[in-house]
Protein backbone atom coordinates (compact mmCIF):
# COMPACT_ATOMS: atom_id res chain seq x y z
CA UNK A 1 -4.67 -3.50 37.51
CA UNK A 2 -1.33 -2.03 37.37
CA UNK A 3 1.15 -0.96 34.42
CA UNK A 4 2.45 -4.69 34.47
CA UNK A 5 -0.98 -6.12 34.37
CA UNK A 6 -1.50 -3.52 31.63
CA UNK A 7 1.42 -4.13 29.37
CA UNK A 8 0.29 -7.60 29.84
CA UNK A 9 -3.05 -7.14 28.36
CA UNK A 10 -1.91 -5.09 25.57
CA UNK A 11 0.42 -7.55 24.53
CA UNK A 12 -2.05 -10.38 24.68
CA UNK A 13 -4.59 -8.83 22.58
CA UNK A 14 -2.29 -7.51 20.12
CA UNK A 15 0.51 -10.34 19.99
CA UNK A 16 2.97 -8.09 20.17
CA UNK A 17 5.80 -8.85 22.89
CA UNK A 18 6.04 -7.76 26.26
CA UNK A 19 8.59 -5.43 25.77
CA UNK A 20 7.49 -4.01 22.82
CA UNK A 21 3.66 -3.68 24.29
CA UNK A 22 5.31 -1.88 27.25
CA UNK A 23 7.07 0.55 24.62
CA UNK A 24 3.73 1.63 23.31
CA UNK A 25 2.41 2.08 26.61
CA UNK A 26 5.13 4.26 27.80
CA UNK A 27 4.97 6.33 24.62
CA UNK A 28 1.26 6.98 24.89
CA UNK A 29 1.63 8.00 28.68
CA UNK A 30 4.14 10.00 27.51
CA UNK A 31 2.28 11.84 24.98
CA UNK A 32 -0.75 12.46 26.74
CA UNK A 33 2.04 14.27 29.92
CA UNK A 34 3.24 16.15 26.95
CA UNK A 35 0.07 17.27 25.51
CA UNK A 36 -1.29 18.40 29.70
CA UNK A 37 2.27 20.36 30.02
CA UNK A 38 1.93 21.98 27.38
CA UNK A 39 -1.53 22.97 27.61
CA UNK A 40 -3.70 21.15 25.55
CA UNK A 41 -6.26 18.68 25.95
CA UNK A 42 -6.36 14.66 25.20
CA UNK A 43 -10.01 13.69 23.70
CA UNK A 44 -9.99 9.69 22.85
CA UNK A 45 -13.21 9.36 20.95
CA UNK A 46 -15.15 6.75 23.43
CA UNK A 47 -13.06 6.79 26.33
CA UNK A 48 -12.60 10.27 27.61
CA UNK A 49 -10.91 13.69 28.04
CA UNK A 50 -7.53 14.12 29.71
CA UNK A 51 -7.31 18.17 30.69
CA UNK A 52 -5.42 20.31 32.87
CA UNK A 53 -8.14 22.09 35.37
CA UNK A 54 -6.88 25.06 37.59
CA UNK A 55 -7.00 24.70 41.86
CA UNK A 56 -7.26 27.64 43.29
CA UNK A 57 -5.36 28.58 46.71
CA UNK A 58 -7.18 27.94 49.76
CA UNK A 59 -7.64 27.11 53.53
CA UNK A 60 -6.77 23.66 54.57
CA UNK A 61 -7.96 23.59 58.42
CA UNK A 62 -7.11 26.18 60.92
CA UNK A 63 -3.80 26.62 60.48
CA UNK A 64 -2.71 25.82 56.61
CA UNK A 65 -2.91 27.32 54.18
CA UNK A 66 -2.64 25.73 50.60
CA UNK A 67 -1.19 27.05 46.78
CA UNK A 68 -2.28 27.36 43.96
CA UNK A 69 -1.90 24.68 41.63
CA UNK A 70 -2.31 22.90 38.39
CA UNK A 71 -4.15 19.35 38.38
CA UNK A 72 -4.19 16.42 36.01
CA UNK A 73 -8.12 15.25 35.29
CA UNK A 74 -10.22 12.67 33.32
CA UNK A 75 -13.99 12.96 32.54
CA UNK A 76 -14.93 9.44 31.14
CA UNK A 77 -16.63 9.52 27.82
CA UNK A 78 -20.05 8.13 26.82
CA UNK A 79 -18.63 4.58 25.63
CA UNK A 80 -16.85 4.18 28.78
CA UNK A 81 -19.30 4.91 30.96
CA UNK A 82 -21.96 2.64 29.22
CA UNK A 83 -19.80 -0.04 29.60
CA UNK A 84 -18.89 -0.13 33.10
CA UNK A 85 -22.56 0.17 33.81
């Protein structure tokens, strides 16, 4: 499924339009990248946790040699994993 697909699930179960489904959408994704940026973490009751976890530098083969860096992450919650199982 991608964001189309998405958008057009949203606004079949809500009977909102297309363009107004794909509104919400974008406004949520943009929350939760605020939220990450500025720190904070995203906890939606029954689905999961969005967080910011730290990578430390390290060795990438023989020869490179990779920074330091900042990476988006999701640990499903109880709800979602029940019901994909």
């Amino acid at each position: 499924m991608n964001k189309g697909d998405l958008v057009d699930a949203v606004a079949g179960s809500t009977g909102d339009s297309k363009s107004g489904a794909a509104a919400s959408l974008d406004a949520v994704l943009d929350a939760i990248t605020s939220a990450l940026k500025g720190g904070d973490k995203v906890q939606i009751s029954g689905f999961g946790t969005f967080e910011v976890r730290a990578r430390a530098a390290r060795q990438g083969g023989a020869t490179i040699q990779i920074k330091a860096s900042n990476a988006p992450a999701f640990k499903a919650g109880k709800a979602l994993k029940e019901a994909v199982n």
